[in-house]
PDB file of N, CA and C in Angstrom:
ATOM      1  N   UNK A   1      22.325   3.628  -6.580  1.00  0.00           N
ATOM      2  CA  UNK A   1      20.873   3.815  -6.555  1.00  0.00           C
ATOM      3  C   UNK A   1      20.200   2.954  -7.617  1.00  0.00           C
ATOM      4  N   UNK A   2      20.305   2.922  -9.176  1.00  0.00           N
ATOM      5  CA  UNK A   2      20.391   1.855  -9.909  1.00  0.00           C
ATOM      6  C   UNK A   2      20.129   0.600  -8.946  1.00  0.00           C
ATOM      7  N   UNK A   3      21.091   0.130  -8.604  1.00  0.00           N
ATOM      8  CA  UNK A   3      20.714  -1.043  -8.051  1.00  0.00           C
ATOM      9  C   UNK A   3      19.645  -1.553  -6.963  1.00  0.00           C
ATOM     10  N   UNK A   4      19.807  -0.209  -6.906  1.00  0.00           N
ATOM     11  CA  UNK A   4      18.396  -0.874  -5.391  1.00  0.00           C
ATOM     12  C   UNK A   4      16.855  -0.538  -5.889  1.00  0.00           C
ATOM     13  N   UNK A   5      16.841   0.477  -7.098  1.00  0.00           N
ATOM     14  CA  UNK A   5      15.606   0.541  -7.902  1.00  0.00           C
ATOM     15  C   UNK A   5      15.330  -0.675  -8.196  1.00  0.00           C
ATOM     16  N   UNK A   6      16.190  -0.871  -9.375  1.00  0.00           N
ATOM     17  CA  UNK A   6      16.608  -2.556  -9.885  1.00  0.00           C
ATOM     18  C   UNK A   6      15.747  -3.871  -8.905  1.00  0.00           C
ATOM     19  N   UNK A   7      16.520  -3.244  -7.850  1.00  0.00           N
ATOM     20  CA  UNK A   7      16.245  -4.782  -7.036  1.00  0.00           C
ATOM     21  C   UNK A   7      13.876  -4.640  -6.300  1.00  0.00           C
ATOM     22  N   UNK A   8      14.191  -3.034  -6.404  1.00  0.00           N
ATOM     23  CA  UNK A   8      12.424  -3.255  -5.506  1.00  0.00           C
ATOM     24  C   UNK A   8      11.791  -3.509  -6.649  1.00  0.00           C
ATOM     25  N   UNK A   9      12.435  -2.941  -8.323  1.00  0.00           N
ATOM     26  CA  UNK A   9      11.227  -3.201  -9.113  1.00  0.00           C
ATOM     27  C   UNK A   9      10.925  -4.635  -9.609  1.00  0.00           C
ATOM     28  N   UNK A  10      11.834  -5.669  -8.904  1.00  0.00           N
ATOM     29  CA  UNK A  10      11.207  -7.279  -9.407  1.00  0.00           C
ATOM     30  C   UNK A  10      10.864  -7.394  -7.710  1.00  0.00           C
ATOM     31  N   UNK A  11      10.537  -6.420  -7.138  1.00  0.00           N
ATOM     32  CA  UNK A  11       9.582  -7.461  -6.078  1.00  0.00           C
ATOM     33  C   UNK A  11       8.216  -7.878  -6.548  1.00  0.00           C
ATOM     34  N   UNK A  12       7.659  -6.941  -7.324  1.00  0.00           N
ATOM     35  CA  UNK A  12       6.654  -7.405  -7.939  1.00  0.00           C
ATOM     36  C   UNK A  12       6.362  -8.796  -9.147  1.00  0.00           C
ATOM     37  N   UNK A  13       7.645  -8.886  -9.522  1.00  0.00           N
ATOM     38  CA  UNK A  13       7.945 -10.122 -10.250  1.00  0.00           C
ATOM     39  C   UNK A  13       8.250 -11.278  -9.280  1.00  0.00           C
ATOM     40  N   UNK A  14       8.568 -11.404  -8.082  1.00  0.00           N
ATOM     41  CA  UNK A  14       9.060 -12.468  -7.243  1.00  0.00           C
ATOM     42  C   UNK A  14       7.548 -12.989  -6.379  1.00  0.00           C
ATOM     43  N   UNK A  15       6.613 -11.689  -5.859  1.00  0.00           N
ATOM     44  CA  UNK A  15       5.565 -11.806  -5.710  1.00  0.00           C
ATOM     45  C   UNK A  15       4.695 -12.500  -6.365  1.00  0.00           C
ATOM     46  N   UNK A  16       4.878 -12.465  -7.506  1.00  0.00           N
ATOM     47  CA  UNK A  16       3.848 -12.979  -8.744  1.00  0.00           C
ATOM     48  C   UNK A  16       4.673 -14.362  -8.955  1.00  0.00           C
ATOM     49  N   UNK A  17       5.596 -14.858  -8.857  1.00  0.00           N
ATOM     50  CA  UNK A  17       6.559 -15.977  -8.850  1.00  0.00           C
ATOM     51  C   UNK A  17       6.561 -17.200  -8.310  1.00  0.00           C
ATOM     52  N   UNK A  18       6.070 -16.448  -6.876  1.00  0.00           N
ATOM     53  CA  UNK A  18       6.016 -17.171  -5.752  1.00  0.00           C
ATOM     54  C   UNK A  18       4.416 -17.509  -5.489  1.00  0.00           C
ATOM     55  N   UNK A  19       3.672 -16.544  -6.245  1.00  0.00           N
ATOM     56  CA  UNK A  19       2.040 -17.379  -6.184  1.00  0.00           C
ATOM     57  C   UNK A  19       1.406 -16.638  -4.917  1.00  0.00           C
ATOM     58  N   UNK A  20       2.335 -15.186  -4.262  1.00  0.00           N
ATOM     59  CA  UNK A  20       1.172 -14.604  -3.491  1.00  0.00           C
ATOM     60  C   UNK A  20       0.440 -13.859  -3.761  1.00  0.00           C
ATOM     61  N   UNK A  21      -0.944 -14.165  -3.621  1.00  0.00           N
ATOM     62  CA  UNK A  21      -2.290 -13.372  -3.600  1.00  0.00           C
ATOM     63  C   UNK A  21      -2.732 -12.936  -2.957  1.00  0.00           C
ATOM     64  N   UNK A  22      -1.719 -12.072  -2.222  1.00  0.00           N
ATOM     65  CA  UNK A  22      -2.409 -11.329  -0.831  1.00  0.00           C
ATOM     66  C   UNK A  22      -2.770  -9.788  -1.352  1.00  0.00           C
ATOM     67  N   UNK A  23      -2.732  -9.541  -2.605  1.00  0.00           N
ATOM     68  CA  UNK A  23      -3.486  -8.277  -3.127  1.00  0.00           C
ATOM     69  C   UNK A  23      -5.055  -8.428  -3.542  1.00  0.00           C
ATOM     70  N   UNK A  24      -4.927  -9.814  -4.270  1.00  0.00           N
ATOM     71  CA  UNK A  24      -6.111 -10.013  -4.377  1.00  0.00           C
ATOM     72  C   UNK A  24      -6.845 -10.775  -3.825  1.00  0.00           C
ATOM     73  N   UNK A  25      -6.913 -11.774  -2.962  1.00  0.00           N
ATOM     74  CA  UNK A  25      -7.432 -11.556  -1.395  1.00  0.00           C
ATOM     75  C   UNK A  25      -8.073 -10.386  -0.800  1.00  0.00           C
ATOM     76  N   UNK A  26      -7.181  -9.766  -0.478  1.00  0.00           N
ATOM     77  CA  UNK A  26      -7.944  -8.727   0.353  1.00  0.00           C
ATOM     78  C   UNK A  26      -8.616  -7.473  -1.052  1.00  0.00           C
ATOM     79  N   UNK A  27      -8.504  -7.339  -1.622  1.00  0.00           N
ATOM     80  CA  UNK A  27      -9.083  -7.053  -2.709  1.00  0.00           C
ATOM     81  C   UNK A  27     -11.000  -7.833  -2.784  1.00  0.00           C
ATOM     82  N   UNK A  28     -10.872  -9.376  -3.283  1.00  0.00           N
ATOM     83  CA  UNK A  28     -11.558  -9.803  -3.080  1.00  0.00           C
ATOM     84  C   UNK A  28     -12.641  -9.949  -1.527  1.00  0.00           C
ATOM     85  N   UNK A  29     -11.736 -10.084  -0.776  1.00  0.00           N
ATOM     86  CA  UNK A  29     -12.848  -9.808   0.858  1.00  0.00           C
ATOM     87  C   UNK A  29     -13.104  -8.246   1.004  1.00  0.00           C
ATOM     88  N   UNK A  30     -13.002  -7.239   0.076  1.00  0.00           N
ATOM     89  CA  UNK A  30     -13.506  -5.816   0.638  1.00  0.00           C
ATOM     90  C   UNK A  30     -14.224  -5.230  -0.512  1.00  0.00           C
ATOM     91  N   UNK A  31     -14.062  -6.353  -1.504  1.00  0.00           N
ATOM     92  CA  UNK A  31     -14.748  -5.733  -2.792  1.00  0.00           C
ATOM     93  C   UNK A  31     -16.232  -4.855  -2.488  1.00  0.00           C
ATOM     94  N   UNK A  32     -16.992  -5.793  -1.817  1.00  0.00           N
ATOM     95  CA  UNK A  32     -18.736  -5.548  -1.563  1.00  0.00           C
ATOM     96  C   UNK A  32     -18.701  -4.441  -0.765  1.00  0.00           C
ATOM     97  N   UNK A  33     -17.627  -4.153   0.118  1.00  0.00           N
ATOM     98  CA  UNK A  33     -17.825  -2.300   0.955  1.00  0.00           C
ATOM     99  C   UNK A  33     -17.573  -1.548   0.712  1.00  0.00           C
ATOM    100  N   UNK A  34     -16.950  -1.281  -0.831  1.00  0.00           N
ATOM    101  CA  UNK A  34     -16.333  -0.286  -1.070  1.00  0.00           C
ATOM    102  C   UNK A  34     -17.020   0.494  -2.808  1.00  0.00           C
ATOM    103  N   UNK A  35     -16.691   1.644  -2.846  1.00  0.00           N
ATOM    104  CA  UNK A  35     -17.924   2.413  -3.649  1.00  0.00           C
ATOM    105  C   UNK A  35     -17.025   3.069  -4.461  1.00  0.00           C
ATOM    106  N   UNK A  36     -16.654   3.539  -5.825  1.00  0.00           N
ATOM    107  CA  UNK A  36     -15.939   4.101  -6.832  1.00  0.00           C
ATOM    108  C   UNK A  36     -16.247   5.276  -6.313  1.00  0.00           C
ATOM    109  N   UNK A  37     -15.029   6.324  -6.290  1.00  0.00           N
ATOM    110  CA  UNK A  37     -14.660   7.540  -5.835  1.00  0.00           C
ATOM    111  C   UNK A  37     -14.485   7.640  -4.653  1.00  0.00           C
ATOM    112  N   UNK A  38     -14.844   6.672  -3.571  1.00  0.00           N
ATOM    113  CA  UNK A  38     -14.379   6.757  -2.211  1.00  0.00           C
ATOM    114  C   UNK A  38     -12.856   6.446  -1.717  1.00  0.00           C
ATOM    115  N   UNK A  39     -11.951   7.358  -0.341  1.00  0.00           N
ATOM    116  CA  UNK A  39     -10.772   6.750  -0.520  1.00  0.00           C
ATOM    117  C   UNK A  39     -10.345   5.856   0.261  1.00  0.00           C
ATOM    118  N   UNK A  40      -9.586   5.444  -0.188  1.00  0.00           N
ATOM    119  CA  UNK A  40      -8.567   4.414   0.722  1.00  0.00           C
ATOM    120  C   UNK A  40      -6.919   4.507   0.607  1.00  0.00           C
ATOM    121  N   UNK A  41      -6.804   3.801   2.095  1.00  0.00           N
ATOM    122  CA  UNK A  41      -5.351   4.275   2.182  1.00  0.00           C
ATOM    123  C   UNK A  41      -4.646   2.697   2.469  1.00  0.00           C
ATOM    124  N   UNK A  42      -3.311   2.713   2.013  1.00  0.00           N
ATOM    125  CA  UNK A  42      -2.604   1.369   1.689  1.00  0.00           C
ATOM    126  C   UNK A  42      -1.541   1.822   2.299  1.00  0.00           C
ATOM    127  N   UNK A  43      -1.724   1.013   4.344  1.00  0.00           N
ATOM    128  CA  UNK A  43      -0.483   1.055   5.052  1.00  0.00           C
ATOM    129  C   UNK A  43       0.123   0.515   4.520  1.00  0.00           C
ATOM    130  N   UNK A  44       2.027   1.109   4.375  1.00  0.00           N
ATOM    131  CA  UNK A  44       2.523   0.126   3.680  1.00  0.00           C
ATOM    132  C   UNK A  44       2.661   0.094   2.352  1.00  0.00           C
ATOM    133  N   UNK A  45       2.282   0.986   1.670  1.00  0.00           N
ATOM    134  CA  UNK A  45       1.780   0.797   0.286  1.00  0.00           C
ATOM    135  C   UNK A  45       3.061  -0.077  -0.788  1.00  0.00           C
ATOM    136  N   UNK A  46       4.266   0.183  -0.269  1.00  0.00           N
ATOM    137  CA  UNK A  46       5.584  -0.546  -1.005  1.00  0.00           C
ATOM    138  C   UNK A  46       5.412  -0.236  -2.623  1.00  0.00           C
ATOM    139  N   UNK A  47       5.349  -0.995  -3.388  1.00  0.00           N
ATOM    140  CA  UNK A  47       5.284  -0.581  -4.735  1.00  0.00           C
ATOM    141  C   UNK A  47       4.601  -0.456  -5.408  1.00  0.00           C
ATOM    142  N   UNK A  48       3.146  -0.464  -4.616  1.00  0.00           N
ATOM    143  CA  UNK A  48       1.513  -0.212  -5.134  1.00  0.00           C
ATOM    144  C   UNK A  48       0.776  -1.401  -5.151  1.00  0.00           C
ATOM    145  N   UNK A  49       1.332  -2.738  -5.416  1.00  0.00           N
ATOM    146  CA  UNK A  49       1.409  -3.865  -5.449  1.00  0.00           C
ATOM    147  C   UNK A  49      -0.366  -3.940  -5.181  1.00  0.00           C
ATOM    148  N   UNK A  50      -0.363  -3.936  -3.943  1.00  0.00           N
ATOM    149  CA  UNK A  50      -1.753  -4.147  -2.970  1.00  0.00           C
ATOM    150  C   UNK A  50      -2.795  -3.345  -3.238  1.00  0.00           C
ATOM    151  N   UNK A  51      -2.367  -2.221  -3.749  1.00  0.00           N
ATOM    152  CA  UNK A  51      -3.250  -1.079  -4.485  1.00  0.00           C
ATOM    153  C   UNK A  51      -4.060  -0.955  -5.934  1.00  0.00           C
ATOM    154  N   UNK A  52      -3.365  -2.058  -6.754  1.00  0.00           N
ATOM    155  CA  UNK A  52      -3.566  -2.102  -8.226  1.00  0.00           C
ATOM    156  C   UNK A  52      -5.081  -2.005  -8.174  1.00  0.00           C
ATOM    157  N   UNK A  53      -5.638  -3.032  -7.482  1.00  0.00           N
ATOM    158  CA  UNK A  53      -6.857  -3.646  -7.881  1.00  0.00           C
ATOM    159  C   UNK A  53      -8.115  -2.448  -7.191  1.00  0.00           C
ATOM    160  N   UNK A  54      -7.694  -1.983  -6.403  1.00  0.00           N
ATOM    161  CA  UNK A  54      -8.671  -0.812  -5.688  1.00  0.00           C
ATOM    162  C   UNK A  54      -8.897   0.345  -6.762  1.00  0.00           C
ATOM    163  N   UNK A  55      -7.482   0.787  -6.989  1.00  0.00           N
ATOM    164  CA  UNK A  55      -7.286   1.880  -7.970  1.00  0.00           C
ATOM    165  C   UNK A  55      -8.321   1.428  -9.371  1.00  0.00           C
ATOM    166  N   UNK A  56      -7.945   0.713 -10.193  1.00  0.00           N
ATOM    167  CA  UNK A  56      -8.865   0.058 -10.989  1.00  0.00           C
ATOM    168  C   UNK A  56     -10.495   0.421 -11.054  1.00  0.00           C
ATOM    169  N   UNK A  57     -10.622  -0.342  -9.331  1.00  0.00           N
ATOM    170  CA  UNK A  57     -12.420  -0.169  -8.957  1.00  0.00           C
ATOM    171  C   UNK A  57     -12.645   1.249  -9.071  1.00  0.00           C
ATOM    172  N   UNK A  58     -11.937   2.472  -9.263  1.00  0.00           N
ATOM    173  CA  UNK A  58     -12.410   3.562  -8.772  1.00  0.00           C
ATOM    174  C   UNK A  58     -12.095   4.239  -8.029  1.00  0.00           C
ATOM    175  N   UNK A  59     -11.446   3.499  -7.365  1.00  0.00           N
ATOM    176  CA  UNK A  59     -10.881   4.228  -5.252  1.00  0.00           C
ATOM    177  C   UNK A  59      -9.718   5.084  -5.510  1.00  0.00           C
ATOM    178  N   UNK A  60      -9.769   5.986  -4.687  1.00  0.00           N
ATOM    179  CA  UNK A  60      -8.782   6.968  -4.291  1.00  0.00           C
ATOM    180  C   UNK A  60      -7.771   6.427  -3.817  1.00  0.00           C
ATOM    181  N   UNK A  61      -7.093   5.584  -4.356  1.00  0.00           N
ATOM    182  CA  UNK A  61      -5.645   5.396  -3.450  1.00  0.00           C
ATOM    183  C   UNK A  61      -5.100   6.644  -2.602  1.00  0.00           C
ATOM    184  N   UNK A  62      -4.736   6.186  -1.486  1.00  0.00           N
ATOM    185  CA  UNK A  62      -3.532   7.019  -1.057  1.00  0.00           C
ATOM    186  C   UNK A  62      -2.749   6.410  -0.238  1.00  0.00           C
ATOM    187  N   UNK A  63      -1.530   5.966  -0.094  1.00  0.00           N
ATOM    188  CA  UNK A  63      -0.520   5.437   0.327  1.00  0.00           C
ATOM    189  C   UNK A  63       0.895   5.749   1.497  1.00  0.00           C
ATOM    190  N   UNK A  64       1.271   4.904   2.316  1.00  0.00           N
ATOM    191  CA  UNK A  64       2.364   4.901   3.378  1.00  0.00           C
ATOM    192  C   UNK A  64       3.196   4.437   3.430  1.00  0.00           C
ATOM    193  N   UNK A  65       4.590   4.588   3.393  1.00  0.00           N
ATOM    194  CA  UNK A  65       5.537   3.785   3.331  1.00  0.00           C
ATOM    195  C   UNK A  65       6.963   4.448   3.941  1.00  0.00           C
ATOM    196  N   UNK A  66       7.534   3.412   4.806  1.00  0.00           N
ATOM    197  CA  UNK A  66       9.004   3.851   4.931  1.00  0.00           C
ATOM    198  C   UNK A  66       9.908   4.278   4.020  1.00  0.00           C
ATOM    199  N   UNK A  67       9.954   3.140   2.972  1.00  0.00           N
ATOM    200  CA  UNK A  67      11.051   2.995   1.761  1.00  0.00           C
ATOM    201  C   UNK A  67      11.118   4.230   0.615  1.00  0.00           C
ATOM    202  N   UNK A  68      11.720   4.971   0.941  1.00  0.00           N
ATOM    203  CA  UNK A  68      11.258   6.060  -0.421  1.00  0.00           C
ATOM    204  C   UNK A  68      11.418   5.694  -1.794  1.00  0.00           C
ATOM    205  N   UNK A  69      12.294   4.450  -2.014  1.00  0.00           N
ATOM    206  CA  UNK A  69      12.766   3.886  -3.295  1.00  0.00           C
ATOM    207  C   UNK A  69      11.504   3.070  -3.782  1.00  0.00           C
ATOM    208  N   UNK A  70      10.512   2.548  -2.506  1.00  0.00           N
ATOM    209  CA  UNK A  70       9.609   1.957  -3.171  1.00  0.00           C
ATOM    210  C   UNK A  70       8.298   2.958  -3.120  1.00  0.00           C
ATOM    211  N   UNK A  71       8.520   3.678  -2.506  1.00  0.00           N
ATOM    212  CA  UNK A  71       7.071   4.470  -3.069  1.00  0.00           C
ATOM    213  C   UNK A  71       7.520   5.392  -4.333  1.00  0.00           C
ATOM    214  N   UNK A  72       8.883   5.741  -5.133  1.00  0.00           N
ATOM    215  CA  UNK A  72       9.355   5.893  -6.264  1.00  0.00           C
ATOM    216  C   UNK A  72       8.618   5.387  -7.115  1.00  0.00           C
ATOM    217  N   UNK A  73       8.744   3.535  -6.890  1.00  0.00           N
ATOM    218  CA  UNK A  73       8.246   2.453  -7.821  1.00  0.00           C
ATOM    219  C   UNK A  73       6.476   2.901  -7.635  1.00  0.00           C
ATOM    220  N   UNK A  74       6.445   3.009  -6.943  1.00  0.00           N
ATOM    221  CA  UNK A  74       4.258   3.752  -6.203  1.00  0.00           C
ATOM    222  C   UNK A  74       4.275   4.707  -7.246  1.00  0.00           C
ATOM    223  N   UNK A  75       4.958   5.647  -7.235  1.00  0.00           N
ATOM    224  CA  UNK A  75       4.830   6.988  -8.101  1.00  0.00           C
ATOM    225  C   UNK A  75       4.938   6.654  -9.529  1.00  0.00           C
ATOM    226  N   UNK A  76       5.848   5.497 -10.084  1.00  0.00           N
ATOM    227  CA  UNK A  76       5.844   5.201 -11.768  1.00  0.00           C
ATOM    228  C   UNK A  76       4.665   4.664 -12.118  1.00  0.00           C
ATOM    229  N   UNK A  77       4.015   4.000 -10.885  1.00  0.00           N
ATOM    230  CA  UNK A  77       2.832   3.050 -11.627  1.00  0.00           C
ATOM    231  C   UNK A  77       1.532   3.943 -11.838  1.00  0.00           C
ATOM    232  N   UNK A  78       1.782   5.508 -11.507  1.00  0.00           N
ATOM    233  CA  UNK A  78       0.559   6.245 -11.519  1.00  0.00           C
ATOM    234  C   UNK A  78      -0.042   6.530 -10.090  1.00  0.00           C
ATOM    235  N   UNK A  79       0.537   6.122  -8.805  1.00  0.00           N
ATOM    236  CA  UNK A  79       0.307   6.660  -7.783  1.00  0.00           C
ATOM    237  C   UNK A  79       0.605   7.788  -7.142  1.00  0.00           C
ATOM    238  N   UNK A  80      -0.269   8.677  -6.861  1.00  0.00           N
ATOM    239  CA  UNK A  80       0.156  10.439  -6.477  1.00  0.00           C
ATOM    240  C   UNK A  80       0.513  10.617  -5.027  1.00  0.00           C
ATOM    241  N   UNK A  81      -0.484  10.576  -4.348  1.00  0.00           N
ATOM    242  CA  UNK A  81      -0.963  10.760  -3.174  1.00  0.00           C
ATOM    243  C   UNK A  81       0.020   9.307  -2.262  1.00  0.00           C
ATOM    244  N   UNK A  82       0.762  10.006  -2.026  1.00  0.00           N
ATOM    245  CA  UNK A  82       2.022   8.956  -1.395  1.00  0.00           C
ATOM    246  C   UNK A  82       3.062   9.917   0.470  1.00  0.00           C
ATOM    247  N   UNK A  83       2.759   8.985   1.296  1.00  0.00           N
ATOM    248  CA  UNK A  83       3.247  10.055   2.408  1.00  0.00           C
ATOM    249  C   UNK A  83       4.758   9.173   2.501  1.00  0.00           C
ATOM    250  N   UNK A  84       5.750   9.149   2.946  1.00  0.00           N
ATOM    251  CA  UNK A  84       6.985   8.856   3.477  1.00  0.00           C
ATOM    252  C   UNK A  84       6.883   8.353   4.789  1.00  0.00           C
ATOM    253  N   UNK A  85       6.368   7.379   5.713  1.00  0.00           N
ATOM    254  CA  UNK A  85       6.048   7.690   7.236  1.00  0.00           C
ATOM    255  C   UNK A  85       6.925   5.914   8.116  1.00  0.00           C
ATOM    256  N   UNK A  86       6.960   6.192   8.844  1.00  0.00           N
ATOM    257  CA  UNK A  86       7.611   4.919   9.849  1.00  0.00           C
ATOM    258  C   UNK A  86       6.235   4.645   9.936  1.00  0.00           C
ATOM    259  N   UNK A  87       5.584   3.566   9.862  1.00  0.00           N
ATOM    260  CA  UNK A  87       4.479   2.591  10.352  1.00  0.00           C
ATOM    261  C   UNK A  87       4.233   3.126  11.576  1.00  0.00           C
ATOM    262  N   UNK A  88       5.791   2.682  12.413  1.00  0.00           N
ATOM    263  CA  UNK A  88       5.555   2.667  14.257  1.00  0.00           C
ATOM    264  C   UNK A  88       5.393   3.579  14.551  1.00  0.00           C
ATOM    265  N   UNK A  89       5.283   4.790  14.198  1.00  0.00           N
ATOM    266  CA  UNK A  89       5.623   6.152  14.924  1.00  0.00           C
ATOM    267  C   UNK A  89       3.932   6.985  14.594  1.00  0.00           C
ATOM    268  N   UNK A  90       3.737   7.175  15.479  1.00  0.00           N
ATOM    269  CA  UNK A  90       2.505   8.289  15.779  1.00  0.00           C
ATOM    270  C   UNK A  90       3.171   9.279  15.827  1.00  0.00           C
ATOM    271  N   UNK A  91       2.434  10.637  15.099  1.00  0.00           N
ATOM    272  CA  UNK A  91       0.993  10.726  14.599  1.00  0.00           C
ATOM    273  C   UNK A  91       1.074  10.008  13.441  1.00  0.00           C
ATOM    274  N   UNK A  92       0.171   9.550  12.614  1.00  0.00           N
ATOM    275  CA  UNK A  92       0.564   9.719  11.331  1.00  0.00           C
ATOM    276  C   UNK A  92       0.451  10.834  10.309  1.00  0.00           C
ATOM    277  N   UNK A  93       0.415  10.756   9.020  1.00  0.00           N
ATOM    278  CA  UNK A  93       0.436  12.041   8.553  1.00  0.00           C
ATOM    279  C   UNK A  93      -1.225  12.271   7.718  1.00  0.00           C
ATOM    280  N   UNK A  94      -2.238  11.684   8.214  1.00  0.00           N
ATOM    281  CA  UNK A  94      -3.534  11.546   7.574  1.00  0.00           C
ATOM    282  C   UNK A  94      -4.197  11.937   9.001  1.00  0.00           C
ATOM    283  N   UNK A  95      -5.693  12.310   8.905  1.00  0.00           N
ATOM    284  CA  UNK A  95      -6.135  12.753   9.992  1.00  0.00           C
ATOM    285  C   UNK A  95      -7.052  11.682  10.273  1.00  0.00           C
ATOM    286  N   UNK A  96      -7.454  11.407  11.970  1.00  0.00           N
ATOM    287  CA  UNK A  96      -8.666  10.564  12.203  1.00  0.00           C
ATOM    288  C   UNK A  96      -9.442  10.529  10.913  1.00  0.00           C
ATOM    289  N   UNK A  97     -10.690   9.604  10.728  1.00  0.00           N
ATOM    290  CA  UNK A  97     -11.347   8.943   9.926  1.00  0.00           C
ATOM    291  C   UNK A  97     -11.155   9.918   8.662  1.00  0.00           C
ATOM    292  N   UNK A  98      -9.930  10.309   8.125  1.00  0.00           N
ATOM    293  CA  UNK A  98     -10.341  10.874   6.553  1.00  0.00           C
ATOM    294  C   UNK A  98     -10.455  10.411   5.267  1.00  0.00           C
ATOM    295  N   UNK A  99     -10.703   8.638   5.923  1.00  0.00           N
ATOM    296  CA  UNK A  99     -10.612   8.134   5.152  1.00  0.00           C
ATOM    297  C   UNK A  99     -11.847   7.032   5.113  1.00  0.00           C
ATOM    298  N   UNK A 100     -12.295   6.604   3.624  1.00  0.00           N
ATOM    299  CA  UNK A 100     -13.144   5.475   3.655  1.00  0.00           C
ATOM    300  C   UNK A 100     -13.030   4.150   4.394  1.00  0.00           C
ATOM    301  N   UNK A 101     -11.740   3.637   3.816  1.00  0.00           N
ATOM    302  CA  UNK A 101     -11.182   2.685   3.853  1.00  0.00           C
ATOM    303  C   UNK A 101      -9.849   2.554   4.363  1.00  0.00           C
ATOM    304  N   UNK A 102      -9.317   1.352   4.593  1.00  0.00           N
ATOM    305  CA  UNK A 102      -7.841   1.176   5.088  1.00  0.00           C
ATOM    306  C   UNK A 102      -7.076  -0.281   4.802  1.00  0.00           C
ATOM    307  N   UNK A 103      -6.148  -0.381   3.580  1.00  0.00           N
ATOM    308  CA  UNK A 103      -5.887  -1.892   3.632  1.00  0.00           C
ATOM    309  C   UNK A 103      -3.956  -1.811   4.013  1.00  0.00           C
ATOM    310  N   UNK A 104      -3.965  -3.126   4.348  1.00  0.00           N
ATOM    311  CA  UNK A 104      -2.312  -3.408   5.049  1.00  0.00           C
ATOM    312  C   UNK A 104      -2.143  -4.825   4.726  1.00  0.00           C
ATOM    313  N   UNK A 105      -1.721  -4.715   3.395  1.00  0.00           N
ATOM    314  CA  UNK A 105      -0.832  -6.156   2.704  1.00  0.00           C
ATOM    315  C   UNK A 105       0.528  -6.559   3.240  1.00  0.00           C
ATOM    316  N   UNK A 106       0.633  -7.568   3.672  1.00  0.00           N
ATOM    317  CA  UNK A 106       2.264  -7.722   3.451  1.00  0.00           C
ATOM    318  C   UNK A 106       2.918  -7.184   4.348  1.00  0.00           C
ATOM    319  N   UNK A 107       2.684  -6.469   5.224  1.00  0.00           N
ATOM    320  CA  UNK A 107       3.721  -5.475   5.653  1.00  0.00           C
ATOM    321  C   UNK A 107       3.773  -5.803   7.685  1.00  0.00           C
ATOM    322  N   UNK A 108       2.525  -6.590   8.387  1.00  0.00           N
ATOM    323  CA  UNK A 108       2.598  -7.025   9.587  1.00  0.00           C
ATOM    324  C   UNK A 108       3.953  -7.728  10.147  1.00  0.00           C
ATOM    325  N   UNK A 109       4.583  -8.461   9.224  1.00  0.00           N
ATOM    326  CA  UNK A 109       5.622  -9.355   9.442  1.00  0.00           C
ATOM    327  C   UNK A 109       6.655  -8.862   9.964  1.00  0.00           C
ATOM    328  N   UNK A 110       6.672  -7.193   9.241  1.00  0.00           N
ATOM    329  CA  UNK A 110       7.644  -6.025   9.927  1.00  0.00           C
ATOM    330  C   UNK A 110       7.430  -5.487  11.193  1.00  0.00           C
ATOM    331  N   UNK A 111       6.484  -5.459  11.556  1.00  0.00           N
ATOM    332  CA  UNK A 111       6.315  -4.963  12.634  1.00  0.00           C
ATOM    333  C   UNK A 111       5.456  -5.325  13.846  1.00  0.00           C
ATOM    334  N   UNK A 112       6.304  -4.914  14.610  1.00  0.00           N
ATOM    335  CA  UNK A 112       6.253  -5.882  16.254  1.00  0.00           C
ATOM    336  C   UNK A 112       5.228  -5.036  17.337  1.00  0.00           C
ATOM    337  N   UNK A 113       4.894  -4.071  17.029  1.00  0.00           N
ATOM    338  CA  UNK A 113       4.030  -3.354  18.008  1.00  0.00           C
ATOM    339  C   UNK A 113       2.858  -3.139  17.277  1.00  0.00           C
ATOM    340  N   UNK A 114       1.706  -3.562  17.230  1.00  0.00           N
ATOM    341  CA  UNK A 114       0.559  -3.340  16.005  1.00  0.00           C
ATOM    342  C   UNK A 114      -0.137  -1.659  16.582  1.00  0.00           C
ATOM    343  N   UNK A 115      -0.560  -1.207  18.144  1.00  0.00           N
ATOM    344  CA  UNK A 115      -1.344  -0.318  18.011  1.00  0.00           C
ATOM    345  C   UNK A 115      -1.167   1.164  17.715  1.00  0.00           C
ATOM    346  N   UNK A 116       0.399   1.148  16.424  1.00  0.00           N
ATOM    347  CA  UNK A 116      -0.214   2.717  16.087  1.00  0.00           C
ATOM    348  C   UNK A 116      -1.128   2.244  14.683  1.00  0.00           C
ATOM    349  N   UNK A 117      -0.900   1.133  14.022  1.00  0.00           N
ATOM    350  CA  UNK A 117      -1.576   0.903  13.047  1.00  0.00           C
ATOM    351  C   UNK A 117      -3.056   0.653  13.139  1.00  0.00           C
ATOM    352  N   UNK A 118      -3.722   0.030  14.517  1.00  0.00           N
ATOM    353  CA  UNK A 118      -4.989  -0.080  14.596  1.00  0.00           C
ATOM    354  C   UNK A 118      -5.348   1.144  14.658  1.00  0.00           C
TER     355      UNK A 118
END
């Protein structure tokens, strides 16, 4: 187990390595719609990665993820509100619109059927 902590907690170092800004990107294109104390949810959330910058503004993170080892790494960085869920699989575990917002970094590449996520 060690080792596979080990290995998700430099994804965030390989991310930052490699020069992707796909947190702050979409960060930056949703900045102007979004309001401190309102929530949002981060399909996907992996190791919060995509979340930093929302959380920051104010926003309610709340987060999705297959990997339980990386929503572990979600939970050290100060993230609470964390579900366990397969992307592909309906229902999910949040209800129609209970939410402000909705962001999905990184995580399309995985998956081949997009409409439980729309």
């Amino acid at each position: 187990m060690v080792r596979m902590v080990t290995k998700i907690k430099t994804y965030d170092e390989e991310a930052e390595a490699s020069g992707w800004y796909g947190p702050e990107v979409a960060f930056g294109l949703a900045f102007k719609h979004v309001t401190p104390g309102q929530s949002i949810l981060d399909i996907g959330i992996g190791t919060g990665l995509g979340s930093v910058l929302f959380r920051k503004a104010g926003l309610d993170v709340h987060g999705m993820d297959i990997s339980s080892q990386m929503l572990d790494v979600s939970r050290s960085k100060g993230f609470g509100s964390l579900q366990r869920h397969d992307l592909r699989k309906l229902p999910y575990p949040y209800e129609s619109e209970s939410m402000h917002h909705a962001i999905c970094t990184g995580v399309f590449n995985f998956i081949s059927v997009f409409y439980p996520v729309f």
